[in-house]
Protein backbone atom coordinates (compact mmCIF):
# COMPACT_ATOMS: atom_id res chain seq x y z
CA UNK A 1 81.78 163.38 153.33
CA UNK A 2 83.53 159.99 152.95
CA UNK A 3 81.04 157.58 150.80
CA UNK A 4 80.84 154.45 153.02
CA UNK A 5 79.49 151.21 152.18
CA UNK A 6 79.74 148.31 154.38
CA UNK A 7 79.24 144.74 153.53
CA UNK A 8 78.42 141.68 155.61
CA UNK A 9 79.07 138.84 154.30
CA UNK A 10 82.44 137.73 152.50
CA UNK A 11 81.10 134.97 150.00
CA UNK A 12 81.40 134.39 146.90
CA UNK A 13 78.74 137.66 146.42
CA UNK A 14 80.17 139.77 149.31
CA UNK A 15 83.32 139.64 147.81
CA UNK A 16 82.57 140.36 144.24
CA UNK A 17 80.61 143.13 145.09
CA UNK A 18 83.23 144.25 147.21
CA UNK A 19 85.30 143.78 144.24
CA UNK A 20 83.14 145.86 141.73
CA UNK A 21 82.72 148.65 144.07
CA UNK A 22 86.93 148.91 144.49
CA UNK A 23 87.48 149.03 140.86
CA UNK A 24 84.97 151.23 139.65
CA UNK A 25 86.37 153.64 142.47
CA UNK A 26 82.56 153.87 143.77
CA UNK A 27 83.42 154.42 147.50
CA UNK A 28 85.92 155.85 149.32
CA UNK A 29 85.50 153.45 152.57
CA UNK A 30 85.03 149.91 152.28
CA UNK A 31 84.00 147.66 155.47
CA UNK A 32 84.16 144.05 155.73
CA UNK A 33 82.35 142.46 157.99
CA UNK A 34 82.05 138.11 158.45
CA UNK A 35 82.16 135.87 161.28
CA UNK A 36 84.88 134.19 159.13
CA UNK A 37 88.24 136.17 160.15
CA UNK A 38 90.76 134.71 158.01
CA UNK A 39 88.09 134.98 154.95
CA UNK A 40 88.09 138.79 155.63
CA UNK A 41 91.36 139.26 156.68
CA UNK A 42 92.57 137.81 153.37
CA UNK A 43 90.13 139.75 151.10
CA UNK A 44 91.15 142.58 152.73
CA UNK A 45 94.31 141.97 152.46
CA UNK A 46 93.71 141.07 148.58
CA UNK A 47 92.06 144.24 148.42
CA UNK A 48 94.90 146.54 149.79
CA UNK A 49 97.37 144.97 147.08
CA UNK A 50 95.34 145.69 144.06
CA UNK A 51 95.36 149.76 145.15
CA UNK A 52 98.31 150.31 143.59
CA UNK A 53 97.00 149.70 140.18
CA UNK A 54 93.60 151.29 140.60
CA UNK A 55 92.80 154.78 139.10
CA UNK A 56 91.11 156.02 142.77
CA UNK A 57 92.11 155.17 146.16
CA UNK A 58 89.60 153.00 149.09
CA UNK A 59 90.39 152.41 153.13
CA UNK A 60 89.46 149.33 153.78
CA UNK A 61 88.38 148.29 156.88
CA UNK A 62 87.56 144.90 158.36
CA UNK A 63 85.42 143.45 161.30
CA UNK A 64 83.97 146.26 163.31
CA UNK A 65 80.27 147.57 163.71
CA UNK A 66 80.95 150.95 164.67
CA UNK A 67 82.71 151.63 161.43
CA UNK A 68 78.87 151.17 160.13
CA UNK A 69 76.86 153.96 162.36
CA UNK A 70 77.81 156.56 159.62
CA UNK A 71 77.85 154.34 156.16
CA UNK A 72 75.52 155.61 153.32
CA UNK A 73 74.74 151.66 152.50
CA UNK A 74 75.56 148.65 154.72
CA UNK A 75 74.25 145.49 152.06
CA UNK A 76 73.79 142.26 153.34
CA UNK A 77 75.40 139.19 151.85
CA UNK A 78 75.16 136.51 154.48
CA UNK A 79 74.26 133.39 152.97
CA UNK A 80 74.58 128.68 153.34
CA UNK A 81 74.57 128.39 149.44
CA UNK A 82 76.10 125.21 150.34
CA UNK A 83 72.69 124.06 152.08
CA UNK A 84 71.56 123.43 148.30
CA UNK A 85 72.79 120.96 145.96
CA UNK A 86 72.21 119.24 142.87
CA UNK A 87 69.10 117.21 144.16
CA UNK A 88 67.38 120.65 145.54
CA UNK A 89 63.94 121.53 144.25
CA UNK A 90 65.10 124.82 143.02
CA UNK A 91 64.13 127.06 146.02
CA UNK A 92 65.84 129.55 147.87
CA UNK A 93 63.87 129.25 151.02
CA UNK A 94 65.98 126.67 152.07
CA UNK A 95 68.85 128.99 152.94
CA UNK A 96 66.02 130.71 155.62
CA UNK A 97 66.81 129.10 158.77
CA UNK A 98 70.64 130.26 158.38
CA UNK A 99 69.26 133.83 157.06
CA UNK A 100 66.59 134.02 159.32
CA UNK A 101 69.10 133.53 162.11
CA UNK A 102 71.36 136.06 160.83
CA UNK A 103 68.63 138.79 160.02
CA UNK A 104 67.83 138.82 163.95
CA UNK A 105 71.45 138.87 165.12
CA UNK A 106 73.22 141.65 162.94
CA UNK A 107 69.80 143.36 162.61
CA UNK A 108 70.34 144.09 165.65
CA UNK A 109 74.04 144.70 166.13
CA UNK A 110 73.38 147.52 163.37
CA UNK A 111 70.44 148.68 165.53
CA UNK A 112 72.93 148.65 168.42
CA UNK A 113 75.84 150.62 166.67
CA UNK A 114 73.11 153.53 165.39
CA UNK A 115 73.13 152.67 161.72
CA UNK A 116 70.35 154.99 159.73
CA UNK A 117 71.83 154.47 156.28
CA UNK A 118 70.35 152.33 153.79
CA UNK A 119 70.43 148.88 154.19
CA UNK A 120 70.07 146.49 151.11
CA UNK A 121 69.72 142.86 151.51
CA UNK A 122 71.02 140.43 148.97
CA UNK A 123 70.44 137.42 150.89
CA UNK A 124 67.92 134.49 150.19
CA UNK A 125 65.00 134.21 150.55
CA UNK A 126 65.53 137.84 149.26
CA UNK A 127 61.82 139.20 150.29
CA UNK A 128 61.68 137.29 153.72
CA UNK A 129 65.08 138.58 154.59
CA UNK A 130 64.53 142.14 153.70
CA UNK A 131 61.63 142.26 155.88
CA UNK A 132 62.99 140.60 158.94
CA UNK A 133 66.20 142.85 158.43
CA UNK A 134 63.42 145.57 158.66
CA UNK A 135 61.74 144.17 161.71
CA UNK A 136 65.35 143.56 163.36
CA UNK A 137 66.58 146.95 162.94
CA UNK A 138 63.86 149.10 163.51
CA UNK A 139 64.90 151.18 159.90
CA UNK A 140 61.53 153.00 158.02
CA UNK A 141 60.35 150.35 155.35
CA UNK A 142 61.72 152.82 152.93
CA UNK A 143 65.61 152.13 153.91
CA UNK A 144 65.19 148.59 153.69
CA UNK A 145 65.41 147.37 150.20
CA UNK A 146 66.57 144.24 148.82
CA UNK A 147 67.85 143.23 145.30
CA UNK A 148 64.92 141.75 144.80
CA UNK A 149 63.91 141.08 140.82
CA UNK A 150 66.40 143.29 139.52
CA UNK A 151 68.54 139.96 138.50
CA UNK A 152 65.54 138.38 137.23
CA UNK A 153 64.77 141.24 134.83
CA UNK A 154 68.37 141.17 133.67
CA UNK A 155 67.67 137.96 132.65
CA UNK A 156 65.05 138.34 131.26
CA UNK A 157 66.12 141.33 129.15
CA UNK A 158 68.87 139.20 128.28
CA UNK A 159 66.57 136.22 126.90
CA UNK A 160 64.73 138.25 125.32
CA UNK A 161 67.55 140.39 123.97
CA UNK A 162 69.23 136.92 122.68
CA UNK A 163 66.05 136.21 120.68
CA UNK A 164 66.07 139.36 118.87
CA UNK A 165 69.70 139.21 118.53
CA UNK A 166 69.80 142.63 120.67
CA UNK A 167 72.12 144.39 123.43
CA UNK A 168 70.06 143.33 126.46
CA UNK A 169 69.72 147.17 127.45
CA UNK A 170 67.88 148.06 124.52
CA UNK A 171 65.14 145.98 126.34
CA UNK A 172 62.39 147.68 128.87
CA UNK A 173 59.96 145.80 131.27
CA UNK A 174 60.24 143.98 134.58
CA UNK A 175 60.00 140.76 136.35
CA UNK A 176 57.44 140.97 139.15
CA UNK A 177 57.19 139.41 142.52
CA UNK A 178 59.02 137.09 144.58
CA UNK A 179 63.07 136.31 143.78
CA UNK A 180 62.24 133.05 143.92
CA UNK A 181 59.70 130.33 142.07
CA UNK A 182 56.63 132.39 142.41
CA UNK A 183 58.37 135.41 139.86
CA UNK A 184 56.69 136.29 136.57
CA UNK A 185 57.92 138.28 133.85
CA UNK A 186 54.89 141.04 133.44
CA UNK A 187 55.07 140.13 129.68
CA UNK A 188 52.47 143.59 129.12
CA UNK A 189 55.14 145.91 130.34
CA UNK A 190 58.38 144.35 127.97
CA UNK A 191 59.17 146.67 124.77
CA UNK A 192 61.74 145.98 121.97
CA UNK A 193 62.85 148.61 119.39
CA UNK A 194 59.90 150.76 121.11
CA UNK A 195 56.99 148.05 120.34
CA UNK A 196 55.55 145.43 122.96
CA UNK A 197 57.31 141.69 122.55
CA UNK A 198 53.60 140.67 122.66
CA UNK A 199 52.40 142.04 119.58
CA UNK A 200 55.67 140.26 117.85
CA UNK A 201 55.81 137.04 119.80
CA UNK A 202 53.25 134.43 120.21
CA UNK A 203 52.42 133.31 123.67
CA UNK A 204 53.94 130.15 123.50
CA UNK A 205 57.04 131.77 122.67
CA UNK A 206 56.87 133.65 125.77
CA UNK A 207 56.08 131.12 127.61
CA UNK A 208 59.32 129.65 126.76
CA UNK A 209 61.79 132.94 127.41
CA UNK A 210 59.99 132.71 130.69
CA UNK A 211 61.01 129.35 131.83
CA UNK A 212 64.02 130.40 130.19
CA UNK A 213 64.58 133.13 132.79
CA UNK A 214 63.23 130.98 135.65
CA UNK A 215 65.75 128.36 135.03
CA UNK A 216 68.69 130.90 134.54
CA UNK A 217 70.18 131.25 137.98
CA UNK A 218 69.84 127.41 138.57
CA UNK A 219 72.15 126.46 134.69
CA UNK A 220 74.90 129.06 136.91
CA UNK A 221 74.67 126.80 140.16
CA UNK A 222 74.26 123.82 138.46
CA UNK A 223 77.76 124.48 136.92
CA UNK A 224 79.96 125.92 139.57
CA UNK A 225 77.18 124.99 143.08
CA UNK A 226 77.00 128.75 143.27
CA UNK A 227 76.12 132.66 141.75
CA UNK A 228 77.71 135.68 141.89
CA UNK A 229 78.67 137.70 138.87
CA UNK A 230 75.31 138.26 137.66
CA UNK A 231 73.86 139.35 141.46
CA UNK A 232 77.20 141.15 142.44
CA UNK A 233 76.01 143.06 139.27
CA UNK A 234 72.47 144.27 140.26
CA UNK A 235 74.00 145.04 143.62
CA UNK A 236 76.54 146.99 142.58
CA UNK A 237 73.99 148.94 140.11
CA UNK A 238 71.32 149.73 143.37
CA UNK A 239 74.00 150.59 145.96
CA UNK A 240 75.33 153.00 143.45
CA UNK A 241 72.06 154.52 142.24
CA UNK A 242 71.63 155.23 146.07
CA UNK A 243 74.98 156.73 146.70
CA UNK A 244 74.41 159.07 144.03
CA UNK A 245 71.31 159.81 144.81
CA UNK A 246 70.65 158.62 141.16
CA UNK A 247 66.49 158.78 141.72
CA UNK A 248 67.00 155.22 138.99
CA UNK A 249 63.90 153.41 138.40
CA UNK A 250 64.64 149.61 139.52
CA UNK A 251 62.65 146.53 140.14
CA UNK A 252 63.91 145.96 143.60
CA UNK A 253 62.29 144.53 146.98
CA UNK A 254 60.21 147.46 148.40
CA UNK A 255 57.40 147.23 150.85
CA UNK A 256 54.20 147.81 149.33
CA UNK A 257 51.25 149.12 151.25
CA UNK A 258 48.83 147.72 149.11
CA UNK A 259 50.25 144.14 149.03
CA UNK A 260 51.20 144.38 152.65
CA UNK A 261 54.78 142.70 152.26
CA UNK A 262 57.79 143.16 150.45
CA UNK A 263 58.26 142.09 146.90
CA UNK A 264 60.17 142.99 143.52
CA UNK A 265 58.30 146.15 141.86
CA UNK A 266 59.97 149.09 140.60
CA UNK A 267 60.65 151.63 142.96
CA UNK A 268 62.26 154.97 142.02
CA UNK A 269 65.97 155.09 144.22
CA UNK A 270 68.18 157.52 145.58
CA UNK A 271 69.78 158.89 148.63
CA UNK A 272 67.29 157.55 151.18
CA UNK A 273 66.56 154.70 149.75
CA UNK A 274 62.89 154.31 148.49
CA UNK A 275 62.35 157.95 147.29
CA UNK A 276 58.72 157.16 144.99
CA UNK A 277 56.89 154.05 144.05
CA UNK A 278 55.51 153.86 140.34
CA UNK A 279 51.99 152.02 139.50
CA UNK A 280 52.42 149.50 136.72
CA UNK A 281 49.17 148.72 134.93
CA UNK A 282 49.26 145.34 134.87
CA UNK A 283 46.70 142.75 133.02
CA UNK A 284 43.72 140.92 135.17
CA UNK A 285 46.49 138.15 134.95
CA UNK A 286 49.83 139.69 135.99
CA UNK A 287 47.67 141.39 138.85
CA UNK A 288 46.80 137.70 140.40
CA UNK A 289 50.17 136.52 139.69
CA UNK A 290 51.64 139.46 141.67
CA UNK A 291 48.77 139.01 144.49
CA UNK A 292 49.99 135.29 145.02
CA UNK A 293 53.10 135.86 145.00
CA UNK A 294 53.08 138.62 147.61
CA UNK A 295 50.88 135.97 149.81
CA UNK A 296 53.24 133.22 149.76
CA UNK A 297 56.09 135.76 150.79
CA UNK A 298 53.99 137.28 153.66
CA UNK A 299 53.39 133.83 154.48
CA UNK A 300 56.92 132.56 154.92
CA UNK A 301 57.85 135.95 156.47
CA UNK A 302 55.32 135.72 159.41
CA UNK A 303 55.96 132.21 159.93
CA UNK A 304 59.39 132.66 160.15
CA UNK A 305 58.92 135.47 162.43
CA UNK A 306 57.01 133.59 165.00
CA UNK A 307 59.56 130.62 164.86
CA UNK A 308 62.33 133.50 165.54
CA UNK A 309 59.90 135.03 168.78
CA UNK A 310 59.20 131.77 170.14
CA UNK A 311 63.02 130.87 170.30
CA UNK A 312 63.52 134.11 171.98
CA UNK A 313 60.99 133.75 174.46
CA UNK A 314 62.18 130.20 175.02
CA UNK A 315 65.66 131.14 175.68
CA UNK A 316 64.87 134.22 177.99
CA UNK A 317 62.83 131.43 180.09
CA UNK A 318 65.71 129.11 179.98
CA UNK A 319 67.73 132.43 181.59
CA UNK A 320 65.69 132.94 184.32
CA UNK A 321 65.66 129.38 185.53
């Protein structure tokens, strides 16, 4: 069977995932979805010239929903980054009310079309939006994933790979929580050369790699007012560990029973998405850390929620007028 990924949203991310997955050969069907038609039309178009020079070939197809009923992954990419700016206080939540928007309406167009692949959600807030995609499309919490904290732990292996003057994949450990302000690298977890950084580094130094890898996404889009290398990276990692059924360990966005809401944790990955869910044993600290974090996510999710129910309600009222 044809390995289909669809992807909705043609950004700066959509496309550089869409990008990755056409050179690496990782799909054999490739469909674009954005409310933008000349943006998709031209990356398509893009797309079908480089095929001559690529090792393996990809259809490409561009703005229509049914293409999706069948797809192994469909990722979401919809995004405002342009919402932020220099002046910003550094948090993703204000991107929701464009995301929030967009999680009800193509949640439910891929509800509508049959879609009961695996849906992963890059967009920010990355928790939120993963849960409302969840809501919107009716999928089983355990096809709903988004990217979650995988981008944060690749920066913080690579922090922490700079100060040892290592290959950042010769670091283990995770970040924890939300994918915004309220992550934490679960310093207790975080091994070099097969010994924990916290019996070689004081805490003030790891206090400092943290901020470090707080602050990393915001040096990118404080350069070019956008990110998309590093992300396009971590999704191009998870959508392939589920294609081939890879059963990889990642720290994505998975609903947790115990915390109620979704947040980044590792969660074992394959075919159907959320196949097992590791316990970390975390210190009295990290534990709190995680706890609060997972609050102020369920928080923002259910207050979102309501503002997207009350709008509905309002507008089928308006209807009946």
């Amino acid at each position: 069977m044809a390995r289909t990924v669809g992807i909705i949203g043609s950004g700066h991310v959509g496309a550089t995932l869409a990008n990755n997955l056409l050179v690496t050969g990782s799909v054999d069907k490739l469909v674009l979805i954005d409310t933008n038609e000349l943006k998709v039309n031209s990356d398509a178009t893009d797309f079908e010239d480089a095929l001559a020079n690529l090792p393996t070939h990809t259809k490409v197809v561009k703005n229509n929903y049914r293409e999706l009923k069948h797809a192994d992954v469909v990722v979401i990419a919809v995004g405002s980054i342009g919402v932020q700016n220099d002046d910003a206080k550094h948090d993703r939540f204000v991107e929701l009310k464009v995301t929030s928007k967009a999680a009800k309406e193509v949640g439910t167009k891929l509800r509508e079309v049959g879609f009961d692949g695996v849906l992963v959600s890059i967009s920010n807030p990355c928790d939120v939006v993963a849960a409302l995609f969840q809501h919107y499309t009716g999928l089983p919490k355990d096809q709903v994933i988004g990217t979650g904290t995988l981008l944060d732990t690749s920066r913080m292996k690579k922090v922490v790979g700079q100060r040892f003057e290592l290959d950042p994949r010769s670091v283990s450990g995770y970040n924890l929580g939300e994918h915004g302000n309220s992550q934490f690298t679960a310093w207790s977890q975080v091994r070099v050369l097969d010994q924990p950084v916290t019996a070689a580094l004081s805490e003030a130094e790891l206090d400092e790699l943290a901020e470090a890898v707080r602050a990393g996404g915001y040096t990118v889009f404080h350069g070019k007012h956008y990110t998309n290398f590093g992300i396009a990276a971590a999704a191009l990692r998870l959508v392939t560990a589920i294609i081939n059924d890879a059963r990889a360990e990642l720290p994505v966005s998975n609903f947790r029973e115990e915390l109620g809401t979704y947040v980044g944790y590792p969660a074992v990955v394959g075919s159907g998405g959320v196949v097992r869910q590791p316990q970390l044993t975390l210190t009295s600290a990290e534990k709190e850390k995680l706890l609060a974090s997972a609050n102020y996510i369920q928080t923002r999710y259910e207050a979102v929620l309501t503002e997207l129910e009350k709008y509905k309600r309002t507008q089928g009222s308006s209807e009946r007028c």
